[in-house]
Every structure is written in C-alpha cells, then in structure tokens.
Protein backbone atom coordinates (compact mmCIF):
# COMPACT_ATOMS: atom_id res chain seq x y z
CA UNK A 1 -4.90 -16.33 -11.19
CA UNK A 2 -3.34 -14.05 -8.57
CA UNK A 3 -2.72 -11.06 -10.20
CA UNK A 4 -6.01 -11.15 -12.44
CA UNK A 5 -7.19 -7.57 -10.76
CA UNK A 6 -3.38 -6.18 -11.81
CA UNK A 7 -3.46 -4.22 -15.16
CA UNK A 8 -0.60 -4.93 -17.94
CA UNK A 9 1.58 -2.21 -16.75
CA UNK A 10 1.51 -3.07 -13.09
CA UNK A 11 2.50 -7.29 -13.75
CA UNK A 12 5.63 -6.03 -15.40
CA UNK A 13 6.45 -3.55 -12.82
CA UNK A 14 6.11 -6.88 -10.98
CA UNK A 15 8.45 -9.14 -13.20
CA UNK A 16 10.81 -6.27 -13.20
CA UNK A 17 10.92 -6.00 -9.79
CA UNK A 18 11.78 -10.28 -9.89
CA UNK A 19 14.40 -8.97 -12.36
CA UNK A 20 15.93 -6.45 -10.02
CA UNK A 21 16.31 -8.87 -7.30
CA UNK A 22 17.83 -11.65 -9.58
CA UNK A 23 20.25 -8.71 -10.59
CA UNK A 24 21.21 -7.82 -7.58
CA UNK A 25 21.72 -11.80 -6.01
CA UNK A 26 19.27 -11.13 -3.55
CA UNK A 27 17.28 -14.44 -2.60
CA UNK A 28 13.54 -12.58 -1.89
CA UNK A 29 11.92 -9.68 -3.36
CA UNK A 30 11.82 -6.31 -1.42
CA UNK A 31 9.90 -3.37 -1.40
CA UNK A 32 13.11 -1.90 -2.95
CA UNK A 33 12.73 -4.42 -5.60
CA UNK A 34 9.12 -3.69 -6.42
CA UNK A 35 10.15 0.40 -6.27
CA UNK A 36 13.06 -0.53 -8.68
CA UNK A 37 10.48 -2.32 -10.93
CA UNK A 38 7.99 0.58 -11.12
CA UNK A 39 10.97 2.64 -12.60
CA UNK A 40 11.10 0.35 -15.52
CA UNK A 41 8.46 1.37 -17.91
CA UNK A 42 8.24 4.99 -18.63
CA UNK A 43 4.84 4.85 -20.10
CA UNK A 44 2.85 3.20 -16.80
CA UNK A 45 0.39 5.61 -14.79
CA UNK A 46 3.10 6.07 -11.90
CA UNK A 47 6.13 6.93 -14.05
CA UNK A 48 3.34 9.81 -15.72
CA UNK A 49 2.19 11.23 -12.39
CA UNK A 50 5.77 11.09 -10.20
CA UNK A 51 8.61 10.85 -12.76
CA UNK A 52 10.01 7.74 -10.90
CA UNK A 53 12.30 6.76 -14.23
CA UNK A 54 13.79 9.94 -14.05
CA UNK A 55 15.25 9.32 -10.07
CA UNK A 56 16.59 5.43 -10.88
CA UNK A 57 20.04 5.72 -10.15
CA UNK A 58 19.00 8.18 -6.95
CA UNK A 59 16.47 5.31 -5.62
CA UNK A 60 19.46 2.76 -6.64
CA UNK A 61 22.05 4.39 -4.34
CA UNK A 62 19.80 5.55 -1.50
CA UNK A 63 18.58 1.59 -1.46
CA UNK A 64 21.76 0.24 -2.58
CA UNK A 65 20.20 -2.01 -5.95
CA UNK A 66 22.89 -2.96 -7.61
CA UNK A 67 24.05 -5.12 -9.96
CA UNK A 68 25.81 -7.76 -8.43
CA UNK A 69 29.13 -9.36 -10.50
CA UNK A 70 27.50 -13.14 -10.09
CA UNK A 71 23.59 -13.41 -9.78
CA UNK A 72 22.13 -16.15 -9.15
CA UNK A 73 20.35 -18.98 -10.91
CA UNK A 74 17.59 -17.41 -12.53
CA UNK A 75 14.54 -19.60 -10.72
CA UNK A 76 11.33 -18.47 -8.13
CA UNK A 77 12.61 -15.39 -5.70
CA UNK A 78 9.84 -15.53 -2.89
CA UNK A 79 8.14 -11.88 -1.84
CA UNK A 80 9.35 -11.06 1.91
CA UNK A 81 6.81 -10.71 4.07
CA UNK A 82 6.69 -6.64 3.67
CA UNK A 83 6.51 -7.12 -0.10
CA UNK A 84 3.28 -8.74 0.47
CA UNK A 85 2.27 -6.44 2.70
CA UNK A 86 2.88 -4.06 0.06
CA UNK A 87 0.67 -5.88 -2.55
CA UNK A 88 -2.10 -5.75 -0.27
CA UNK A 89 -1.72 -2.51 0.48
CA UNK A 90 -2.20 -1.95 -3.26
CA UNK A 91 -5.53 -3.39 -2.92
CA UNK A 92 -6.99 -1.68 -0.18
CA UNK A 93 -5.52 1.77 -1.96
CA UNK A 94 -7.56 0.76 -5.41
CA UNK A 95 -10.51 -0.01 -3.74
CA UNK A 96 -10.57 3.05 -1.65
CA UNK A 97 -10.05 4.78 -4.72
CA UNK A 98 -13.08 2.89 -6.54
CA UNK A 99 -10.39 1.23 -9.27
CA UNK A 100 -11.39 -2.45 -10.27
CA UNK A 101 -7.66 -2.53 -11.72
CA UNK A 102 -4.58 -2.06 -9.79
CA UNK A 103 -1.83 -0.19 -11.57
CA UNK A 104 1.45 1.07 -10.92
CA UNK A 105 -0.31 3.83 -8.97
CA UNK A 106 -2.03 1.81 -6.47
CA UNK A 107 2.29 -0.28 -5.82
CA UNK A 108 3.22 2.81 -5.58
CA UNK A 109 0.78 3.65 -2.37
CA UNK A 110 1.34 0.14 -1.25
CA UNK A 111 4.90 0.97 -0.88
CA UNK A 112 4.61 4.04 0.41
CA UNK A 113 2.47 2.43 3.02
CA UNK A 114 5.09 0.22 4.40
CA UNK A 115 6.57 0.84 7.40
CA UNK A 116 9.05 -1.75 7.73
CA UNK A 117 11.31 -0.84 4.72
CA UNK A 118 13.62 1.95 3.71
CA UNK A 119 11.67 3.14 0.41
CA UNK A 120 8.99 5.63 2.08
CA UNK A 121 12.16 7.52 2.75
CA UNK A 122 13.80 7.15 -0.33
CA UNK A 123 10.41 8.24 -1.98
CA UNK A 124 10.04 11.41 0.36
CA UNK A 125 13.74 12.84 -0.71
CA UNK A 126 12.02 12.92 -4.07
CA UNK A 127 9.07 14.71 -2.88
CA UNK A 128 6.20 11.81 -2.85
CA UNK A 129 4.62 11.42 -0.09
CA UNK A 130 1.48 9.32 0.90
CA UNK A 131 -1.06 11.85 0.97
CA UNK A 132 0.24 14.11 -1.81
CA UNK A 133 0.63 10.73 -3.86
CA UNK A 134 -2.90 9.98 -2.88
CA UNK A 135 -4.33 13.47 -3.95
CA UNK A 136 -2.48 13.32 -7.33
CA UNK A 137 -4.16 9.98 -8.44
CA UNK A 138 -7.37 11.09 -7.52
CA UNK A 139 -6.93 14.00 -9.31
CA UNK A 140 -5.88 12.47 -12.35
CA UNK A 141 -8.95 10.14 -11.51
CA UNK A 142 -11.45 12.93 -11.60
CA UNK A 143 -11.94 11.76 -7.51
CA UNK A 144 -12.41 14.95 -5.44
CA UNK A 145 -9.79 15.70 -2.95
CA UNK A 146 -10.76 15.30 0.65
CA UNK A 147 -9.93 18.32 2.96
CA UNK A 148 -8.57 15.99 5.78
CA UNK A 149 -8.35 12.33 5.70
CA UNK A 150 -7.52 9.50 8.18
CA UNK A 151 -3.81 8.90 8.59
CA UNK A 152 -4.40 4.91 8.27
CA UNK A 153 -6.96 4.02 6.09
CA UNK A 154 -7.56 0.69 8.21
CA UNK A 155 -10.94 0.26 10.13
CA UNK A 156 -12.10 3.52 11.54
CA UNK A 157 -14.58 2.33 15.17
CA UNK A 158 -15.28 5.45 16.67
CA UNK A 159 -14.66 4.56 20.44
CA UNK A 160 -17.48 5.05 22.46
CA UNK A 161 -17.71 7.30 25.42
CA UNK A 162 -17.00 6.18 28.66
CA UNK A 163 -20.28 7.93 30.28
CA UNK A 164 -22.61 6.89 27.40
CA UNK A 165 -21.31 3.35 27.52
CA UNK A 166 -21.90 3.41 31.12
CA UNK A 167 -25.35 4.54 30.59
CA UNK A 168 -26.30 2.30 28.48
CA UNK A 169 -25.27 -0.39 30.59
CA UNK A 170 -26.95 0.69 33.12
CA UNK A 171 -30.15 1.25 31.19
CA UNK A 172 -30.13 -2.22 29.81
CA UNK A 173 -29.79 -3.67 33.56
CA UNK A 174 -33.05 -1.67 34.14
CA UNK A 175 -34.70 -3.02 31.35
CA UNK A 176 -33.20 -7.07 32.04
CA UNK A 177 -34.36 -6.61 36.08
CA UNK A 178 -38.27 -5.03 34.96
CA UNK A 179 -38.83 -7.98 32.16
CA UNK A 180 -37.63 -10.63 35.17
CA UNK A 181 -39.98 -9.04 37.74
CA UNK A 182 -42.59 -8.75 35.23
CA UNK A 183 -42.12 -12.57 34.25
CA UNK A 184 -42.01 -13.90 37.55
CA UNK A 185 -45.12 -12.06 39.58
C-alpha cells in the first residue's frame, strides 16, 4: 500500500484534499488542495500546532478554492507533479525528524517546501514558515532545536578545496609514477 507509513489523520487530510479538488472542478490535485485538506480535521497534529482550521476561508481566497456551481464526475483526480513533490517532501521531513509515521505535520513541511506553488505564501501571511514550522514540531516532539540549520535539507557534500584537491592529485601522481618505476627496474 502507498500510504502505509501515513497515520489516520494524515490519509484523510489526503481524501479531503481529493474532495477539495472535486469541489472545486479542478481535474488534478494541487498543493492548494492538499493545504485545503489539512484544514479539515480540527483534531490532527497540524491543526493543534498552527491553527490552520481557524484561517480556511483566508487560505480559500488567497488560493482561490472554491466551490464550483457544477463539479465534476466524482472518479480518480491525478496528483500534479508538485503535489507529489510535496508527498515526498513529507517523507524526507519525517525521517529527518526520526518519525516512522507521517502526519499532518510532516504535509504540512512538504508543502511548505514547494517552490512551484502559491501556498508557501499563503502559509507565511499566517505566520508559518519552514523553519519556525520545523522548530515547533520538534518541540512538541521533545527533538532539540538546532541553533542554525541548512536551508535545503537535500544532500549536504562539502566541496572540496581547490588547493587540497590539487594536492592530492598531485600526491597520488607521485605515488602512481614511484610504484611504476619500482615495478619496472
């Protein structure tokens, strides 16, 4: 099953965010979709740490989720490609936060993640960002709060240094040429 790692709370913020789009006639899921879905259930982990419920009808008109007079057949709305992003983005942010489940918490940092849709913005007028968002669950975790942390939480290769890369080049020339010599004398 796909969403076996998802707890209970964070599959319905899913099938409400399905709901949202069907609502508002779109044909694919959005980030705004999936934001709209989180606001659903008052009870989940993000609604108790940011208050999204109580900023619906703000997130509806900054992202323009509406209700549309004629939806559409209720069948399968695909995820758009930044929607998926955004579920993997939940991933990484509950395993970098040492949770085997992902919640609400962990879609919420997904979206917040996303760069190529309007609902980081829409978050920030109501005060979340993704390192105060961050530092909020890990509180609420019992995970200490790091005094500076990387601004993507992708791969971190420290690049080398020009001069000690050249060195060691050079170095293991030296070494190449004095086995060669020492092989064929």
């Amino acid at each position: 099953m796909v969403f076996e790692r998802y707890r209970e709370d964070a599959r319905r913020a899913i099938f409400f965010s399905r709901w949202e789009a069907h609502r508002s006639n779109s044909t694919n899921i959005e980030p705004k979709h999936i934001l709209m879905g989180l606001t659903h259930d008052a009870d989940s982990k993000a609604n108790q740490l940011f208050g999204l419920s109580a900023c619906i009808e703000n997130f509806r008109n900054l992202l323009g989720v509406h209700a549309s007079a004629q939806s559409s057949t209720w069948g399968d709305i695909p995820l758009t490609t930044p929607s998926k992003r955004v579920l993997a983005y939940a991933v990484q942010e509950a395993d970098r936060l040492r949770s085997t489940p992902i919640g609400t918490e962990h879609l919420l940092l997904g979206l917040l993640r996303e760069k190529q849709s309007d609902v980081p913005e829409a978050l920030a007028k109501a005060g979340i960002d993704l390192r105060s968002a961050r530092n909020r669950i890990r509180a609420a975790q019992g995970l200490p709060i790091p005094e500076r942390e990387p601004d993507d939480w992708g791969t971190s290769l420290r690049p080398t240094r020009p001069f000690a890369a050249f060195a060691l080049l050079v170095i293991a020339l030296s070494l190449l040429y004095l086995i060669f010599r020492l092989v064929n004398s």
